[in-house]
Protein backbone atom coordinates (compact mmCIF):
# COMPACT_ATOMS: atom_id res chain seq x y z
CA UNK A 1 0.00 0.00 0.00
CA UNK A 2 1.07 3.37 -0.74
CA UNK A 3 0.44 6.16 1.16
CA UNK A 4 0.12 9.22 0.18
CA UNK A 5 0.01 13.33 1.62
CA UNK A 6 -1.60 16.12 -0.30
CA UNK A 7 -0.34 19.50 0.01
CA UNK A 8 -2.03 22.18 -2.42
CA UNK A 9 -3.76 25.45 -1.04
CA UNK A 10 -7.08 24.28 -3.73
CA UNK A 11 -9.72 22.37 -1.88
CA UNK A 12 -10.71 21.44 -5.23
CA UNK A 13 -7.43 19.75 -6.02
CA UNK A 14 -7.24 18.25 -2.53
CA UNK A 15 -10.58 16.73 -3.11
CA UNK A 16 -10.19 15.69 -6.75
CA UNK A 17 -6.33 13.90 -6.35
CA UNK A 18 -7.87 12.17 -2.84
CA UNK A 19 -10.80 10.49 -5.37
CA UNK A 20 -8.48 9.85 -7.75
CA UNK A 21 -6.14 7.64 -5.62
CA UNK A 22 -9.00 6.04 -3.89
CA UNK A 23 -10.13 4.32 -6.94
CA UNK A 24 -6.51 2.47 -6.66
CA UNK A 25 -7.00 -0.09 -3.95
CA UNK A 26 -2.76 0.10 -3.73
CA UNK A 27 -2.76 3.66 -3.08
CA UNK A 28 -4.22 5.32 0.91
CA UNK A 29 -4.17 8.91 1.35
CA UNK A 30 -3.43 9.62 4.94
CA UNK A 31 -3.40 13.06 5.22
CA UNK A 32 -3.57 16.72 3.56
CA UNK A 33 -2.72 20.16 4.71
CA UNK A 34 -3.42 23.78 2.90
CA UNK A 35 0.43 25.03 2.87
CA UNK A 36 3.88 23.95 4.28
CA UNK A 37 3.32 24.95 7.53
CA UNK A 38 0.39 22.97 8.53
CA UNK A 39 1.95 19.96 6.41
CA UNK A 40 4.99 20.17 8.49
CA UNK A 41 3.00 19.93 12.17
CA UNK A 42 0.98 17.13 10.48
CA UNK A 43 4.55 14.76 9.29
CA UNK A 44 5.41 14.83 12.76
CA UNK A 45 3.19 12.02 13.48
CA UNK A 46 2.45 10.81 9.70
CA UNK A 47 4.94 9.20 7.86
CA UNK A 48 3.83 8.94 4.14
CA UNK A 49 6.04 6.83 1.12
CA UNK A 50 4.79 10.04 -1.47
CA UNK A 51 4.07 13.77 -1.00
CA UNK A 52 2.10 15.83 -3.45
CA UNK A 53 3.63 19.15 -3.73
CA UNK A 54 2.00 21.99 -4.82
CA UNK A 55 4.38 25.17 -5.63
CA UNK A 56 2.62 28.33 -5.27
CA UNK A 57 0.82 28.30 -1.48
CA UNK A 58 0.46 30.71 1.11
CA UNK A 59 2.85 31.11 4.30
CA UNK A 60 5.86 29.14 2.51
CA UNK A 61 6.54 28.44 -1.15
CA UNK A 62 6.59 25.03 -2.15
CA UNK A 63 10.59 25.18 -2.89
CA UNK A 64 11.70 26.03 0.39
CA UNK A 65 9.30 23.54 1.80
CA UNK A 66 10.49 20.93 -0.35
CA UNK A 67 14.78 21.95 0.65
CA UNK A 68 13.73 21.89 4.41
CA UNK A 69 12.07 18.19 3.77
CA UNK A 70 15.25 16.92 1.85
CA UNK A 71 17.42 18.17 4.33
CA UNK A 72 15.54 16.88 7.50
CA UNK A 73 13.53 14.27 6.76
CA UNK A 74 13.63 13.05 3.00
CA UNK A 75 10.22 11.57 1.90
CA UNK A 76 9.79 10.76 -2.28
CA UNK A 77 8.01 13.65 -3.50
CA UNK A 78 6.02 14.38 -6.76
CA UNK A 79 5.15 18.17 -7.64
CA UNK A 80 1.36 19.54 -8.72
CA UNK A 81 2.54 22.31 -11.01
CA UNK A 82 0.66 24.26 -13.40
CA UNK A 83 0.34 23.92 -16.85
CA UNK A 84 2.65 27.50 -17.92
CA UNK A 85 5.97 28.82 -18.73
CA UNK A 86 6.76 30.19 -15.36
CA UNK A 87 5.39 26.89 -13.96
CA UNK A 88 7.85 24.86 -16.01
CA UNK A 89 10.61 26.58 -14.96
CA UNK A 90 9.91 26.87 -11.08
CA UNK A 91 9.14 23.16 -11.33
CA UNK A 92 12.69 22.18 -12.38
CA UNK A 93 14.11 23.88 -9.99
CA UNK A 94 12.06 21.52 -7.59
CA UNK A 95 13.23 18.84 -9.43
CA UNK A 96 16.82 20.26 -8.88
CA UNK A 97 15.99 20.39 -5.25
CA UNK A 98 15.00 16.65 -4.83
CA UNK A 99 11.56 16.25 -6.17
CA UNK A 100 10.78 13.05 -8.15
CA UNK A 101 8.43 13.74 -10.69
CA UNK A 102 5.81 16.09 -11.80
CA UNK A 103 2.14 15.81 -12.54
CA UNK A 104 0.77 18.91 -14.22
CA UNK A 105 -2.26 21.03 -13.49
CA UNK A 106 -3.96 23.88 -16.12
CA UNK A 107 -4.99 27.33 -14.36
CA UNK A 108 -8.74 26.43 -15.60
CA UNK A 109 -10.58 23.18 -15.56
CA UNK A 110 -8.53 21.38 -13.06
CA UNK A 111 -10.96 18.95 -12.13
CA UNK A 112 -11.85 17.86 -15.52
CA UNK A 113 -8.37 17.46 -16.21
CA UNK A 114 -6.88 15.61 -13.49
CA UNK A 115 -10.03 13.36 -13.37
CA UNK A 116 -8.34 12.27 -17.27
CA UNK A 117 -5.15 12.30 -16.12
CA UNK A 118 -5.57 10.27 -13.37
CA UNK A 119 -4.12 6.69 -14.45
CA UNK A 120 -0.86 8.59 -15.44
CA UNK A 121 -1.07 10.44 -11.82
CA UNK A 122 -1.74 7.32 -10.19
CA UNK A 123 1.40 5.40 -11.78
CA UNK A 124 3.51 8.66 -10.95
CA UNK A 125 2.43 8.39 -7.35
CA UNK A 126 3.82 4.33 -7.14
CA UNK A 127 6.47 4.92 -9.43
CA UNK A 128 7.70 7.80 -6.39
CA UNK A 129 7.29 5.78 -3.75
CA UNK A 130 10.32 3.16 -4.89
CA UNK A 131 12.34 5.90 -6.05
CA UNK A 132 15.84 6.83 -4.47
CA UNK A 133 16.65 8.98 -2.29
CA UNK A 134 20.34 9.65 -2.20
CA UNK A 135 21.80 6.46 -0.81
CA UNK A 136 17.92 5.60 0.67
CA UNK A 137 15.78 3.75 -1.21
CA UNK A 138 11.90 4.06 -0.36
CA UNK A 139 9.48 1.31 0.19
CA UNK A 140 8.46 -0.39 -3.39
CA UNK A 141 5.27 0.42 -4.34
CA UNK A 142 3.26 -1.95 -6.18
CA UNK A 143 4.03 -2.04 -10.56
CA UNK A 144 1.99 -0.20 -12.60
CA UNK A 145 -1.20 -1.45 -13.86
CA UNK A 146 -0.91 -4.26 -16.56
CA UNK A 147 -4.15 -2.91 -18.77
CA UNK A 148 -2.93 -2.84 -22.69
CA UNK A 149 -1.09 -0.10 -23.96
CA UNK A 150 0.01 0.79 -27.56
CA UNK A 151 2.70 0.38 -29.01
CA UNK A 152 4.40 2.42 -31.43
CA UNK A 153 3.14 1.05 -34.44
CA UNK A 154 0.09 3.16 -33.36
CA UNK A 155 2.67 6.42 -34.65
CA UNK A 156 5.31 4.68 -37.21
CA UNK A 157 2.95 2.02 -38.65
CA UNK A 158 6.07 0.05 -39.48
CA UNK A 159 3.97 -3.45 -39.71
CA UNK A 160 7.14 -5.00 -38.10
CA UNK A 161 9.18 -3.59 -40.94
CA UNK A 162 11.34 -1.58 -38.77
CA UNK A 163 14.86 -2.47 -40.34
CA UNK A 164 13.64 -2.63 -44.26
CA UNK A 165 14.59 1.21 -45.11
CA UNK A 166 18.36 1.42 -43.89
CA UNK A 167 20.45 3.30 -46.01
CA UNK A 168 24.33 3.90 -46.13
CA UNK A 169 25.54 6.62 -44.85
CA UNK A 170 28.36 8.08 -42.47
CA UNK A 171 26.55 9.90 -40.34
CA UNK A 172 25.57 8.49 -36.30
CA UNK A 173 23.43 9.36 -34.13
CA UNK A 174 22.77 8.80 -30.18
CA UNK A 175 19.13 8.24 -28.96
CA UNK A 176 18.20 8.25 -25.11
CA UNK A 177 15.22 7.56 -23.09
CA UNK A 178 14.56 8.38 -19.39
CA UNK A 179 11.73 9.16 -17.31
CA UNK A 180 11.22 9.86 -13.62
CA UNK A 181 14.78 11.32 -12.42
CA UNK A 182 15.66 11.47 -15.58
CA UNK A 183 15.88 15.53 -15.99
CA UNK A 184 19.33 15.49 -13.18
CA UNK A 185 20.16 12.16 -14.84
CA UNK A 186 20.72 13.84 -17.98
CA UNK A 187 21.97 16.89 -16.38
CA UNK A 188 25.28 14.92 -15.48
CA UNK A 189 25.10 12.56 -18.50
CA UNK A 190 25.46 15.82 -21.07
CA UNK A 191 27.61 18.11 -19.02
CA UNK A 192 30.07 15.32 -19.40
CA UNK A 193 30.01 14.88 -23.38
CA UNK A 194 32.24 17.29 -25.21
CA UNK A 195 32.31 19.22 -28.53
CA UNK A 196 32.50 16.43 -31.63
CA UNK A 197 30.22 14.01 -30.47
CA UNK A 198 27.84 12.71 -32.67
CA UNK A 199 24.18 14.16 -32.76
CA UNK A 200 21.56 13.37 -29.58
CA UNK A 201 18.14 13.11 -29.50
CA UNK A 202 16.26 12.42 -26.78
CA UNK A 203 12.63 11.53 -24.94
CA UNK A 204 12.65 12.67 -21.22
CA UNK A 205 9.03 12.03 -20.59
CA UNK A 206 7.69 15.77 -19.63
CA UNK A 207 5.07 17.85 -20.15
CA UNK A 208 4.64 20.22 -22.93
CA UNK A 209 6.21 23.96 -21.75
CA UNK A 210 8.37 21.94 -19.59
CA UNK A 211 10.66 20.47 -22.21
CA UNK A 212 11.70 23.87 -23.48
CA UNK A 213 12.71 25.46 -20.02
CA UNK A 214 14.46 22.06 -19.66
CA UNK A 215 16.35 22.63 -22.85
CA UNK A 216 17.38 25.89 -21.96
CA UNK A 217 18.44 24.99 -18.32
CA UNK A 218 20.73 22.48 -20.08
CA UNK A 219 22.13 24.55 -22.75
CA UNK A 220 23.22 26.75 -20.57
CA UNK A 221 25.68 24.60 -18.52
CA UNK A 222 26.58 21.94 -20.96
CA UNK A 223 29.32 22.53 -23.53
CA UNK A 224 26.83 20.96 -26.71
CA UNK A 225 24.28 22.91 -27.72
CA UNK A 226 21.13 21.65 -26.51
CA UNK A 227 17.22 22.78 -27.46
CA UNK A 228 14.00 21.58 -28.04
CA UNK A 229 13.42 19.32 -31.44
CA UNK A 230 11.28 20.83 -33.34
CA UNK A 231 9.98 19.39 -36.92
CA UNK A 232 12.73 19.23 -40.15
CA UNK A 233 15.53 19.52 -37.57
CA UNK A 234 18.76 18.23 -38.79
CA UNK A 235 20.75 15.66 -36.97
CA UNK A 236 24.27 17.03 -36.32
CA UNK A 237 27.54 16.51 -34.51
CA UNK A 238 27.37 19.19 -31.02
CA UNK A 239 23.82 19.37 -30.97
CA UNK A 240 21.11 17.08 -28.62
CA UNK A 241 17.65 17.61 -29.57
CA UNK A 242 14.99 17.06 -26.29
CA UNK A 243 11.62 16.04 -27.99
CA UNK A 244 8.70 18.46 -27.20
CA UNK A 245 6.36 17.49 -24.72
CA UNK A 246 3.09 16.08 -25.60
CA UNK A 247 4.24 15.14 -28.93
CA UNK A 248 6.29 12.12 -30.55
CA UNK A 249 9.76 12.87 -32.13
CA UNK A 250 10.92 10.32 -34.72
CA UNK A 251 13.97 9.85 -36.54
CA UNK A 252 13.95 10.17 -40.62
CA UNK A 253 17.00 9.72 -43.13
CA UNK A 254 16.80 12.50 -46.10
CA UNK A 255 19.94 11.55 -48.40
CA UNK A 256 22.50 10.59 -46.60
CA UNK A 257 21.43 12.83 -42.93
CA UNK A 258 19.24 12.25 -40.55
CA UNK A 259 16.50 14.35 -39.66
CA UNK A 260 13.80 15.01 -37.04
CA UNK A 261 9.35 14.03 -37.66
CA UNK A 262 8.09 15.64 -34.30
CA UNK A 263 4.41 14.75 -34.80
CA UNK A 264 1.03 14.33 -32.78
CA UNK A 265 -0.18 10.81 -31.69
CA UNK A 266 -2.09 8.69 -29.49
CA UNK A 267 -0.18 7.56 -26.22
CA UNK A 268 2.90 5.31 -26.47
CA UNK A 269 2.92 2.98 -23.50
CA UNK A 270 1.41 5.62 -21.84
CA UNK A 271 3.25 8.19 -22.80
CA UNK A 272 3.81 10.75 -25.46
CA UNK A 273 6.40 11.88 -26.07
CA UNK A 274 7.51 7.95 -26.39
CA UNK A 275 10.67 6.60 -25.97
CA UNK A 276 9.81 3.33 -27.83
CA UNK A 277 8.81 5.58 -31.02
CA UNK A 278 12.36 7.62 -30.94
CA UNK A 279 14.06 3.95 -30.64
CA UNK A 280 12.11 2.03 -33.15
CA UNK A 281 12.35 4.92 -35.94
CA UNK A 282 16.29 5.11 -35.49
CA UNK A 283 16.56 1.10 -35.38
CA UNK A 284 14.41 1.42 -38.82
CA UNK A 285 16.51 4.64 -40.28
CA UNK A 286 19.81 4.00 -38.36
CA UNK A 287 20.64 0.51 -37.54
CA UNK A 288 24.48 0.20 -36.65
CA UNK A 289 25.12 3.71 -36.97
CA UNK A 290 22.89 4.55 -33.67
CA UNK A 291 23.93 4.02 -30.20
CA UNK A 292 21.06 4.12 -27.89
CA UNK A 293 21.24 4.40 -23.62
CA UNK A 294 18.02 4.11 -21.30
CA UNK A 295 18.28 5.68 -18.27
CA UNK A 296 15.94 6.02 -14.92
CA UNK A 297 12.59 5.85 -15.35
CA UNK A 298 9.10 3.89 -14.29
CA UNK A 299 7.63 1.54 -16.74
CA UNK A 300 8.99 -0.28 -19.87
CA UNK A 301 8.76 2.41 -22.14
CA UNK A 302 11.19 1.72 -24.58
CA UNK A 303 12.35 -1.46 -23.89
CA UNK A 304 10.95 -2.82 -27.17
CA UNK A 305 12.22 -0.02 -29.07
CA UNK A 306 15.52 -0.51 -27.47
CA UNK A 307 15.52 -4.62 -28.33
CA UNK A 308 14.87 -3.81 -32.25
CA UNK A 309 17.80 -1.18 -31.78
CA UNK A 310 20.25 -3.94 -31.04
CA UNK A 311 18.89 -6.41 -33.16
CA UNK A 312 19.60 -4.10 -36.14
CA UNK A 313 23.01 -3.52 -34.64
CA UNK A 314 23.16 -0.61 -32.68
CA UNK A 315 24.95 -0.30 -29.68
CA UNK A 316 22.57 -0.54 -26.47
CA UNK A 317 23.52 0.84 -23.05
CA UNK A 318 21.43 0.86 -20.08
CA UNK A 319 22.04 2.86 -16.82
CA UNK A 320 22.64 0.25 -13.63
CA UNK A 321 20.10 -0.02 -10.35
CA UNK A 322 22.02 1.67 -7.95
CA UNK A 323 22.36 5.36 -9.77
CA UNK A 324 18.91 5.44 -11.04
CA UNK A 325 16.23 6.90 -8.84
CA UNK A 326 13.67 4.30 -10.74
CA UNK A 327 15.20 1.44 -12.24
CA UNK A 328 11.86 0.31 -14.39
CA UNK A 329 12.94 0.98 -17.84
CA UNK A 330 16.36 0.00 -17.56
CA UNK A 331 15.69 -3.32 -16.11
CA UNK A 332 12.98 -3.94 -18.95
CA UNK A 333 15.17 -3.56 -21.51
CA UNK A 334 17.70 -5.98 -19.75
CA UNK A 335 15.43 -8.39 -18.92
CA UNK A 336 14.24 -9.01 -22.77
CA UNK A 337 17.51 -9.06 -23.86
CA UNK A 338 18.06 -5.43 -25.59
CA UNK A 339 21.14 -3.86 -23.53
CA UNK A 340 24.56 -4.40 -24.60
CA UNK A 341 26.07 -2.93 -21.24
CA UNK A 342 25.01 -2.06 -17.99
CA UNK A 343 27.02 1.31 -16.40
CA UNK A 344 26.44 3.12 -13.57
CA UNK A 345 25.54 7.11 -14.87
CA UNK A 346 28.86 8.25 -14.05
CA UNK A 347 30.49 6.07 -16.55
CA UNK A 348 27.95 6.35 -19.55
CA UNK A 349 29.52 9.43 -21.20
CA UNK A 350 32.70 7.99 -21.15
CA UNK A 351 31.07 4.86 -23.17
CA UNK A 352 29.58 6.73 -25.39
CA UNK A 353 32.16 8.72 -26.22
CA UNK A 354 34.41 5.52 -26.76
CA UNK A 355 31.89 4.31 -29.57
């Protein structure tokens, strides 16, 4: 059972999250409070796996909140943030700060939205509470539900003709996944690749507004160029590519480069963007020429991509248990056979950069 704490300063939030976990049978909310400061008198005698953290509240901002819980008593944490620019960017610093994952929330029609977001919110919520914290690891929280998903023939309608249009060329190119924890995962992972690697695309499974103020965070401190795909993008040496949230970024070969299809679609094992459709569409366009690394994250997304990766030659890495905050897609993809080498985070830009 997972249990769960609402803060948010909206009784109409409080009320809509508590009946969306109570339709889970794994998930017990045992508790909520308005702000920080009755939350805080309320965790003296309530000890929760998950905390939903809402950002802007009266008495004390969800930030300093969240840095006085990290420092004092670390408890897995997933941030209600609003659907907005400014939102986007005060959330990553939350995510900077500790925080596991996000769920978002629009400034209008919250109820309506959260009440059709809520299987995603739900798997967020267990997904947090087996997370990592530092050298901690929380209580595991029971999988995520097993009801079908699509796959990503629902976007590429390949037909299982994913390694029929190959073509030669020179050119390489680096695809990575990653979900929950992924955003400081890939913090370290591209601060550490230098000037002359090949091009980088990647899926970090985020909201749309979020991706770009992720970008930009990035770009800033890492020595590649970083920014948000958007649709026609070339493919180059210096530059990764972060797919745009809420839509599905494929890989395309024009000539003898490779180019970017960022394009709408129905959810990819639950997700869009999907990392499954990035790593299908470069194991149909790329083949040996790709190298492809999954990386923390709930789920299996991408695992199947990842196995047709390999199987059309590619070089498959997979980030190890103990540095991921989620180990759920990584072990997937191990599990059915996809990953070429396991490697703690640390050691993954080194690998790629020896490839």
């Amino acid at each position: 059972m997972v249990k769960v704490f609402i803060i948010d300063d909206s009784a109409v939030v409080r009320q809509v999250l508590s009946d969306v976990f109570s339709e889970d049978p794994a998930i017990e909310v045992v508790g909520h409070a308005i702000d920080p400061i009755f939350a805080m008198e309320k965790l003296k005698t309530i000890r929760p796996d998950v905390i939903t953290l809402d950002l802007e509240m009266p008495r004390m901002d969800g930030i300093t909140f969240l840095k006085h819980l990290m420092a004092s008593n670390p408890i897995p944490v997933v941030i209600c943030s609003s659907l907005t620019e400014k939102g986007a960017e005060v959330t990553l610093k939350a995510l900077e700060a500790g925080a596991i994952d996000v769920i978002t929330k629009p400034k209008i029609g919250v109820k309506g939205f959260l009440e059709e977001s809520s299987t995603l919110i739900r798997d967020v919520v267990k997904g947090a509470a087996g997370a990592r914290l530092k050298t901690v690891k929380a209580k595991q929280g029971p999988p995520p539900p097993s009801s079908p998903k699509l796959t990503a023939d629902a976007v590429l309608g390949l037909g299982g003709q994913s390694r029929r249009l190959i073509k030669e060329t020179t050119d390489k190119v680096i695809a990575i996944g990653a979900s929950t924890g992924g955003t400081e995962a890939l913090r370290e992972l591209l601060e550490a690749i230098p000037l002359g690697i090949p091009g980088i695309v990647i899926v970090q499974h985020m909201p749309e507004h979020f991706t770009a103020a992720f970008a930009k965070r990035l770009n800033g401190i890492c020595e590649i160029e970083v920014r948000e795909a958007k649709e026609g993008d070339r493919v180059r040496s210096g530059l990764a590519l972060i797919a745009p949230g809420n839509k599905h970024t494929m890989l395309k070969l024009s000539g003898a480069k490779y180019h970017l299809n960022v394009v709408d679609g129905p959810l990819v094992s639950r997700h869009r963007p999907s990392v499954d459709v990035l790593f299908r569409s470069v194991a149909r366009y790329a083949g040996k020429n790709a190298l492809g690394v999954i990386m923390t994250g709930m789920g299996d997304d991408g695992a199947a991509g990842m196995l047709e990766m390999r199987e059309a030659g590619a070089y498959t890495i997979a980030q190890d248990e103990a540095s991921c905050v989620v180990f759920g897609m990584p072990k997937e993809a191990i599990k059915r056979g996809a990953v070429a080498k396991v490697l703690p985070l640390g050691d993954i830009p080194k690998a790629i950069v020896g490839q």
